[in-house]
C-alpha atoms as a PDB file:
ATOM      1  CA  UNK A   1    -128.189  70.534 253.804  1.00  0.00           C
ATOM      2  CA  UNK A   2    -130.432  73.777 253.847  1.00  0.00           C
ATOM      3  CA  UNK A   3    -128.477  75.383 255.813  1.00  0.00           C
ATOM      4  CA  UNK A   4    -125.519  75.359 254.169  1.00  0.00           C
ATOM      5  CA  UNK A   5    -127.522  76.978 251.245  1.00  0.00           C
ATOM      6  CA  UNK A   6    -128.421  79.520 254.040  1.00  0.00           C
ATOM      7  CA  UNK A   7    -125.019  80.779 255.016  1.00  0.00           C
ATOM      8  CA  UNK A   8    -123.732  81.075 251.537  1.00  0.00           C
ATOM      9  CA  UNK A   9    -126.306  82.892 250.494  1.00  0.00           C
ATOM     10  CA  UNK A  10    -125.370  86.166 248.566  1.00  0.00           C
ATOM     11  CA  UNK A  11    -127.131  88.217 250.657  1.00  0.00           C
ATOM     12  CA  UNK A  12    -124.699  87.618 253.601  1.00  0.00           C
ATOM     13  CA  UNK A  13    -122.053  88.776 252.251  1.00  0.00           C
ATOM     14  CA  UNK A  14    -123.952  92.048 250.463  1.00  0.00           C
ATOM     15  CA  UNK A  15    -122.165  95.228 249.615  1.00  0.00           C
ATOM     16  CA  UNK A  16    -123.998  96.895 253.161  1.00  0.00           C
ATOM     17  CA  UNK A  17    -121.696  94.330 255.081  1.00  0.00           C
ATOM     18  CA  UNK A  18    -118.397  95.076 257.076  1.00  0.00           C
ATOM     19  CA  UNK A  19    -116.595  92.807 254.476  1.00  0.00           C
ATOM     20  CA  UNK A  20    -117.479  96.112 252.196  1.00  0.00           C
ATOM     21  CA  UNK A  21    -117.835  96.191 247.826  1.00  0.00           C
ATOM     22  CA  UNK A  22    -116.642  93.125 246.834  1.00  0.00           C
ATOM     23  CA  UNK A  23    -113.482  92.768 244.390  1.00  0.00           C
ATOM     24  CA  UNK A  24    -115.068  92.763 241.181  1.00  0.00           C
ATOM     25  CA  UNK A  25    -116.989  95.532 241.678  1.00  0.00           C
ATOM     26  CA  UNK A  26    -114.069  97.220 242.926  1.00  0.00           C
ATOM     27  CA  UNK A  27    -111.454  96.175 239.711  1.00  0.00           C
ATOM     28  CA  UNK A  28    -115.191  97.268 237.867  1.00  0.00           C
ATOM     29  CA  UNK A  29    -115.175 100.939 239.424  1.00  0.00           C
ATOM     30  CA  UNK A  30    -111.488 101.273 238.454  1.00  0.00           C
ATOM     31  CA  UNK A  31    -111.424  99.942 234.945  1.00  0.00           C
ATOM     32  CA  UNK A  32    -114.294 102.249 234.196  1.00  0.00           C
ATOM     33  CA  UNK A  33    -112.579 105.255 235.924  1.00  0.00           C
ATOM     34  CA  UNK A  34    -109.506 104.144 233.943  1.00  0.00           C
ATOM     35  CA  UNK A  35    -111.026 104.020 230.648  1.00  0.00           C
ATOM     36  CA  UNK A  36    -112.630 107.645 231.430  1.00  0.00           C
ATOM     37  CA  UNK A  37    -109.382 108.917 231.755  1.00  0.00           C
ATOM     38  CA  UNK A  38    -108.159 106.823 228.162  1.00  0.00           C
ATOM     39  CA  UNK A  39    -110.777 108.323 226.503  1.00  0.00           C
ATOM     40  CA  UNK A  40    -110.530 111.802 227.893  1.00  0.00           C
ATOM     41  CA  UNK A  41    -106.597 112.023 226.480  1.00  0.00           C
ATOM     42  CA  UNK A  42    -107.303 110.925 223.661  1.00  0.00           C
ATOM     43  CA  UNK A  43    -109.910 113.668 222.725  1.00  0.00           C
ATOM     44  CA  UNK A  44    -106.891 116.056 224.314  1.00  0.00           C
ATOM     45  CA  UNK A  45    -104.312 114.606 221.858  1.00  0.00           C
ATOM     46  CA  UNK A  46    -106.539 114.587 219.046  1.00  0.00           C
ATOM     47  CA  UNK A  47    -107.522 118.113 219.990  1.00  0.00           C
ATOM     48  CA  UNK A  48    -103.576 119.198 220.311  1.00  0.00           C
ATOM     49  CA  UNK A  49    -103.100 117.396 216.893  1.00  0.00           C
ATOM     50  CA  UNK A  50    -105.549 119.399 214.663  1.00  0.00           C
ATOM     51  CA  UNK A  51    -104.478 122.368 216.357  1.00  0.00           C
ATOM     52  CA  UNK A  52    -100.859 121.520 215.222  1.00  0.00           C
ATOM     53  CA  UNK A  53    -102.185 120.904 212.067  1.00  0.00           C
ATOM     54  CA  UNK A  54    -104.147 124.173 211.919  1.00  0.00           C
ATOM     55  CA  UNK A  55    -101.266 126.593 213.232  1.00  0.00           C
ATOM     56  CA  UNK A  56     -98.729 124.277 210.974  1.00  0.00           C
ATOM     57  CA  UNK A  57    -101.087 125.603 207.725  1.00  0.00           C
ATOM     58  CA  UNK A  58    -101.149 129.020 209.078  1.00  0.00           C
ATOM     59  CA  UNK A  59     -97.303 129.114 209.356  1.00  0.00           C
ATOM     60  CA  UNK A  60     -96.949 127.904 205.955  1.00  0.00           C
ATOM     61  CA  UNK A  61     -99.173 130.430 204.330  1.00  0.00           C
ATOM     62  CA  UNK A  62     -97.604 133.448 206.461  1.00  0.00           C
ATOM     63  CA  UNK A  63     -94.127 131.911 205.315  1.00  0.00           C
ATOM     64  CA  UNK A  64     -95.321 132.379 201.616  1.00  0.00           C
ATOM     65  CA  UNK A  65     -96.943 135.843 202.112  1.00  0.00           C
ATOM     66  CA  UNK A  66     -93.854 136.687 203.525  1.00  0.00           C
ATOM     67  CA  UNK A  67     -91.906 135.301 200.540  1.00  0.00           C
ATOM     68  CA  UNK A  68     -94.109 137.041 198.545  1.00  0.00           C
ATOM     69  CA  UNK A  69     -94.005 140.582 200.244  1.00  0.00           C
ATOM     70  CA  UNK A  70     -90.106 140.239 200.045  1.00  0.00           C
ATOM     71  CA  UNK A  71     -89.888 139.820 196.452  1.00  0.00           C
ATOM     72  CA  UNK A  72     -92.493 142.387 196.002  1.00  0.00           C
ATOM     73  CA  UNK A  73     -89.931 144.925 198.049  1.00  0.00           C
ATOM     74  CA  UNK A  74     -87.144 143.855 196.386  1.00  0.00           C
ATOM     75  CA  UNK A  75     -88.811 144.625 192.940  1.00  0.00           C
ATOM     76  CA  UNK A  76     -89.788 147.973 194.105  1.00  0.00           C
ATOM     77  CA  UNK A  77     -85.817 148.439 195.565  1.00  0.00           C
ATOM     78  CA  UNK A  78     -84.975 147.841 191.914  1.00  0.00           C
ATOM     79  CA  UNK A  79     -87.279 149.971 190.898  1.00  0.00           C
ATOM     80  CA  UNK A  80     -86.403 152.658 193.146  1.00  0.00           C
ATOM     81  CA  UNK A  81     -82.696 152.881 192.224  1.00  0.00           C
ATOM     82  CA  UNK A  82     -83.649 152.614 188.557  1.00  0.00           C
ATOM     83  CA  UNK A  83     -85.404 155.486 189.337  1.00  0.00           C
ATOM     84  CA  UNK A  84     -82.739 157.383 190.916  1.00  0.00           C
ATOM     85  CA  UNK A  85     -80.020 157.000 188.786  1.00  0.00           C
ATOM     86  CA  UNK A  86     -82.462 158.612 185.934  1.00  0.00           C
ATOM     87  CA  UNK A  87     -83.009 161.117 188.142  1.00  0.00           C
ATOM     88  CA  UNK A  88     -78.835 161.742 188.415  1.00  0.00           C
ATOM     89  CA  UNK A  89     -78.565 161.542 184.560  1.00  0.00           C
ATOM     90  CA  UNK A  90     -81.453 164.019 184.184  1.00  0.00           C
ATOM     91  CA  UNK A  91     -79.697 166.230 186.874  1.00  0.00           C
ATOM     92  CA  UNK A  92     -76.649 165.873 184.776  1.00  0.00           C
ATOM     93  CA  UNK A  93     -78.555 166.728 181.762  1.00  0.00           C
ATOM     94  CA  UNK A  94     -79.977 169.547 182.986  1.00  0.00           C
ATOM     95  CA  UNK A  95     -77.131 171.133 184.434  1.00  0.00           C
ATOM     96  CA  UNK A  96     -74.886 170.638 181.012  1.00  0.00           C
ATOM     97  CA  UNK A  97     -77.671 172.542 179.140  1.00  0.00           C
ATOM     98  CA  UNK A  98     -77.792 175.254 181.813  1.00  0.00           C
ATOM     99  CA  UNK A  99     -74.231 175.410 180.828  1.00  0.00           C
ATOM    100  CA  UNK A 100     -74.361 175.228 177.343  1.00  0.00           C
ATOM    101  CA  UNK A 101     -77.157 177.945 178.028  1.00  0.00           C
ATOM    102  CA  UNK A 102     -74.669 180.210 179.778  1.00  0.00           C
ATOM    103  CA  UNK A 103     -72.591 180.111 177.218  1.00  0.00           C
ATOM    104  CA  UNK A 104     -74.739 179.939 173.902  1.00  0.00           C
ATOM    105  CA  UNK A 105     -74.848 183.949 172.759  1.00  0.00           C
ATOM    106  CA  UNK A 106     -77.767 183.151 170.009  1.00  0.00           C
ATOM    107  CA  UNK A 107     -81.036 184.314 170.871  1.00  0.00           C
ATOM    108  CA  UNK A 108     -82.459 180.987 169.494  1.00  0.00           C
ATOM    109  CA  UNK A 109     -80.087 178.506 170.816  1.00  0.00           C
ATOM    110  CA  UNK A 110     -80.776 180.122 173.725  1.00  0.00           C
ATOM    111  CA  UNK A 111     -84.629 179.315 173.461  1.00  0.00           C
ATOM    112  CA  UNK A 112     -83.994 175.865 172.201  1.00  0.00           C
ATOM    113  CA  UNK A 113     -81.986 175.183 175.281  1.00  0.00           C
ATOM    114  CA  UNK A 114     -84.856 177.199 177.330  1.00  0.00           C
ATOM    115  CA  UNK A 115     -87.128 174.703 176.041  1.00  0.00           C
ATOM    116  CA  UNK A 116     -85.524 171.784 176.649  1.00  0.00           C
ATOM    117  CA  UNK A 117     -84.404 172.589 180.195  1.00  0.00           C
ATOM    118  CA  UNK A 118     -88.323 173.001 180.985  1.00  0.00           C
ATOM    119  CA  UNK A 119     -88.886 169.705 179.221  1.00  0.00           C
ATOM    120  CA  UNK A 120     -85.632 168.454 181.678  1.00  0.00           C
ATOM    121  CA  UNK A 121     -87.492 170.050 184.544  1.00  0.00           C
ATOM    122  CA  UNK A 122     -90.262 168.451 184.101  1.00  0.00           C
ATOM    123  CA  UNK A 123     -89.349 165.109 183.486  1.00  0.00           C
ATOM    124  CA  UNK A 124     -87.075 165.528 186.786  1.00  0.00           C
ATOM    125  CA  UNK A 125     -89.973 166.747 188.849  1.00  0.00           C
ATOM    126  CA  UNK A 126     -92.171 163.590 187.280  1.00  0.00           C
ATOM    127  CA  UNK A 127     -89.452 161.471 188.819  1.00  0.00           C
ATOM    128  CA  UNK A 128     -89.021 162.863 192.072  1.00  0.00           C
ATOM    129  CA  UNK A 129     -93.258 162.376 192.592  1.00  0.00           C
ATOM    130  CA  UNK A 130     -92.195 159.149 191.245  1.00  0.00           C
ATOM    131  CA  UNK A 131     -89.513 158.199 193.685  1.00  0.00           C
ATOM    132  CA  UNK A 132     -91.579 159.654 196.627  1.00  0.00           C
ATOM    133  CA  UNK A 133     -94.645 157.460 196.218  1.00  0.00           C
ATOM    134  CA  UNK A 134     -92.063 154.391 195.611  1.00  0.00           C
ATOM    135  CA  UNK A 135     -90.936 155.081 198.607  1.00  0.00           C
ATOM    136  CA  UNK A 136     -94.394 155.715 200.408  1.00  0.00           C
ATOM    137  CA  UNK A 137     -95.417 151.928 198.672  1.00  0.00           C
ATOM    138  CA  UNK A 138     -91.866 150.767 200.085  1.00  0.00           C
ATOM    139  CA  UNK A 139     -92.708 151.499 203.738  1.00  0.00           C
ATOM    140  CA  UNK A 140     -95.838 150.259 203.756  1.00  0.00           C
ATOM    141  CA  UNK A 141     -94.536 147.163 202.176  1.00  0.00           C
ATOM    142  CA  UNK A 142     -91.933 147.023 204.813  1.00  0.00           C
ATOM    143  CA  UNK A 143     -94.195 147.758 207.807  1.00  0.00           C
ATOM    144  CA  UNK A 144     -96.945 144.918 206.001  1.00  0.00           C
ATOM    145  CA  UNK A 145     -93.518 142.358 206.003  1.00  0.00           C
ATOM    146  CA  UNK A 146     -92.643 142.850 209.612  1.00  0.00           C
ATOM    147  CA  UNK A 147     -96.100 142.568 210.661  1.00  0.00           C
ATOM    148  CA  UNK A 148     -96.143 139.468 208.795  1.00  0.00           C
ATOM    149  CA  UNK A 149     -93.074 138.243 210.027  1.00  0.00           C
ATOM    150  CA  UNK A 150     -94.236 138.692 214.155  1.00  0.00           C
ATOM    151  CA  UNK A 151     -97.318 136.916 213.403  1.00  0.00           C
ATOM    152  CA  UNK A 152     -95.625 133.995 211.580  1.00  0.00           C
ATOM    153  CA  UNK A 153     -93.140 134.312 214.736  1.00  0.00           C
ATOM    154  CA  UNK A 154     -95.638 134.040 217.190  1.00  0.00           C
ATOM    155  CA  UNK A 155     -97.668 131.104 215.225  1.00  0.00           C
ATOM    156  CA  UNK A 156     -94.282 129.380 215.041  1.00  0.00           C
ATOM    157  CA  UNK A 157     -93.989 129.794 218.775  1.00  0.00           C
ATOM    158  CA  UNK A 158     -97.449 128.525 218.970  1.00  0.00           C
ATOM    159  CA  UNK A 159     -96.757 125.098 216.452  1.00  0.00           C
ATOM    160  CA  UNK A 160     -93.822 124.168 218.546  1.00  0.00           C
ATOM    161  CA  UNK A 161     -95.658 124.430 221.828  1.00  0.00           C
ATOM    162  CA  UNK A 162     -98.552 122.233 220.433  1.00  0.00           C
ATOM    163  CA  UNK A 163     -95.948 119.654 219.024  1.00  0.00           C
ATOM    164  CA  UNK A 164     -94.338 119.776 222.799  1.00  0.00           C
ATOM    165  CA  UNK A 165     -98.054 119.169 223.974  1.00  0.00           C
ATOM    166  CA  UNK A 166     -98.673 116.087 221.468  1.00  0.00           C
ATOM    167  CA  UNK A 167     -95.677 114.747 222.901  1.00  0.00           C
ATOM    168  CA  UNK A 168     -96.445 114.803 226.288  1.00  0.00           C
ATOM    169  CA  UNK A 169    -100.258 113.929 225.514  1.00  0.00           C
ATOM    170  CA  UNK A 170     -98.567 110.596 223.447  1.00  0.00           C
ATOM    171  CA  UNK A 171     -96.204 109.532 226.300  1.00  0.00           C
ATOM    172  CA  UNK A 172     -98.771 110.274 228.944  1.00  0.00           C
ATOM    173  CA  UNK A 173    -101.521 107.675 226.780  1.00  0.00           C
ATOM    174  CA  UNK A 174     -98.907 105.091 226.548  1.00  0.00           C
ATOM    175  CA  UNK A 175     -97.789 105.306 230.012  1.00  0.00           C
ATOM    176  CA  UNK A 176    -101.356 104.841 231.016  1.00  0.00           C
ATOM    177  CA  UNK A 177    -101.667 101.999 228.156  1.00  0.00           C
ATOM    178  CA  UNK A 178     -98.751 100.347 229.613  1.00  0.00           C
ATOM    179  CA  UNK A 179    -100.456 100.376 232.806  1.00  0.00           C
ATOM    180  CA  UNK A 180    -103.708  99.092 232.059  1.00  0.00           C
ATOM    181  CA  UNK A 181    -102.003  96.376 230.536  1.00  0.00           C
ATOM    182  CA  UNK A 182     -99.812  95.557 233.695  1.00  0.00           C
ATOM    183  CA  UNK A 183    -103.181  95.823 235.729  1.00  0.00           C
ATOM    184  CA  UNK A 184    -104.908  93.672 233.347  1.00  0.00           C
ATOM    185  CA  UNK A 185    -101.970  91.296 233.850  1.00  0.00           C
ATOM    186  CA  UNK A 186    -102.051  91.452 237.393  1.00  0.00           C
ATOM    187  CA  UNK A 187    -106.296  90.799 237.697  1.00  0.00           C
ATOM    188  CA  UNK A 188    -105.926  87.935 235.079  1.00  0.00           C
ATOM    189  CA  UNK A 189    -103.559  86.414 238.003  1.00  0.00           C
ATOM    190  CA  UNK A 190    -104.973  87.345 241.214  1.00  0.00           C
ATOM    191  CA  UNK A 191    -108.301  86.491 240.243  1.00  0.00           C
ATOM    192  CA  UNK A 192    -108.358  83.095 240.198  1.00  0.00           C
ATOM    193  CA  UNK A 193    -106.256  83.021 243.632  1.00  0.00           C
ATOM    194  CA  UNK A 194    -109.007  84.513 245.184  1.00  0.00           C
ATOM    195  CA  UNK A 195    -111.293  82.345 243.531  1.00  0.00           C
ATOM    196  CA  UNK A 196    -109.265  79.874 244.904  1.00  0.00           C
ATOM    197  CA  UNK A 197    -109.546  81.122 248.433  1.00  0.00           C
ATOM    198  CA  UNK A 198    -113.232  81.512 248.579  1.00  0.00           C
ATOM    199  CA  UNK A 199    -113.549  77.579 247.046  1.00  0.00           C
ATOM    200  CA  UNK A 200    -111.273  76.708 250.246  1.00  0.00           C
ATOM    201  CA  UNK A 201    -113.512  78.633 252.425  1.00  0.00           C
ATOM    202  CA  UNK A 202    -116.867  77.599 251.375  1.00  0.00           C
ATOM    203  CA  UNK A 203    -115.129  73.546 251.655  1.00  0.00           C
ATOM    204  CA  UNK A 204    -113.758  74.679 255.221  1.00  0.00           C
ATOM    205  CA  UNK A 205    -117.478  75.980 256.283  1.00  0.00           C
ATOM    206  CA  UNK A 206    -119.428  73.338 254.903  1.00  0.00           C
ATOM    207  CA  UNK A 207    -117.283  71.056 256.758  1.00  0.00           C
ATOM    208  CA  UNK A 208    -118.268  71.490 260.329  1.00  0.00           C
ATOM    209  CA  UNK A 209    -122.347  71.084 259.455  1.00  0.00           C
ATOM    210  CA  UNK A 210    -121.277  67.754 257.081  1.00  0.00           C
ATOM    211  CA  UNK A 211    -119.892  66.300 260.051  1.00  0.00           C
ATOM    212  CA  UNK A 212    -122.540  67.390 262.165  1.00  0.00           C
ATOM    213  CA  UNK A 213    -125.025  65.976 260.030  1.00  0.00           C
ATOM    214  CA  UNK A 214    -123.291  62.642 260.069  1.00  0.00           C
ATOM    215  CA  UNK A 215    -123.273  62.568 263.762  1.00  0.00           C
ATOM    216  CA  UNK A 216    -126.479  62.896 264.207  1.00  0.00           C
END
């Protein structure tokens, strides 16, 4: 019965043979090539999922700077037209008491009303610097806001194309998932088939030298 020992041996049937890497090795190569590829996106979605995270923080805090710059624009708007309406009553002002001027004939009337039409002036010039450097603060307020706005437009752009990217990343894993399972399924049955097969050919083989044996 050495010889049946002999031809069974493992090293007939090596992976340098025609009969080439046998089946486990084979389901081996692939379930470590599959796991590779598991692994590998999963680091992608986790990747594309702090990145969300990331741009989603950045959009909120441009969204409140934003906020923030409008109010601070509208405040100065208010300002602005407070501003300006002075301005008109002071014009008014200062054009009654050129009038009253004109028509005043007393020497010191007439230098009262000098006086306070300088004090007028004045006051209207101090609001005109006023309004202009409102307005200088306005437009850079307003050029600040739309920059603020295009870069919260762009990181929006950016958020939603991550989220589109997690999606794909998370239907992609449990496609493969689904997959491993159904080849997991499919090895758990063919297995023991071939297992099967090889007992039937090993009982086939050693049949022939049994019966030679017994002859003899």
């Amino acid at each position: 019965m050495e010889n049946v020992h002999t031809i069974w041996d493992s090293s007939t049937i090596g992976k340098g043979k025609k009969l080439g890497i046998s089946p486990n090795d084979r389901y081996s190569n692939n379930n470590n090539t599959k796991q590779s590829k598991d692994i590998s996106l999963t680091q992608k979605l986790v990747v594309a999922i702090d990145n969300g995270l990331y741009l989603l923080d950045k959009c909120t805090e441009l969204c409140n700077t934003c906020n923030k710059l409008t109010k601070e624009n509208t405040q100065l708007r208010n300002r602005l037209d407070q501003s300006i309406i002075s301005s008109k009553k002071l014009t008014e002002t200062t054009l009654r008491a050129e009038h009253e001027a004109n028509l005043i004939t007393s020497k010191k009337e007439i230098d009262m009303l000098s006086l306070r039409l300088k004090e007028l002036e004045s006051a209207l010039l101090s609001k005109i610097t006023e309004i202009y450097s409102l307005e200088m603060e306005l437009s850079s307020k307003t050029m600040e806001l739309q920059k603020c706005e295009a870069e919260f437009s762009s990181k929006s752009f950016n958020l939603q194309t991550a989220k589109t990217e997690c999606g794909v990343y998370k239907q992609h894993v449990s496609d493969m998932a689904e997959q491993s399972s159904l080849k997991k399924y499919q090895m758990s049955i063919l297995l023991p088939e071939k297992q099967n097969k090889k007992m039937l050919g090993v009982v086939s083989l050693n049949y022939p030298l049994i019966h030679l044996n017994v002859i003899q």
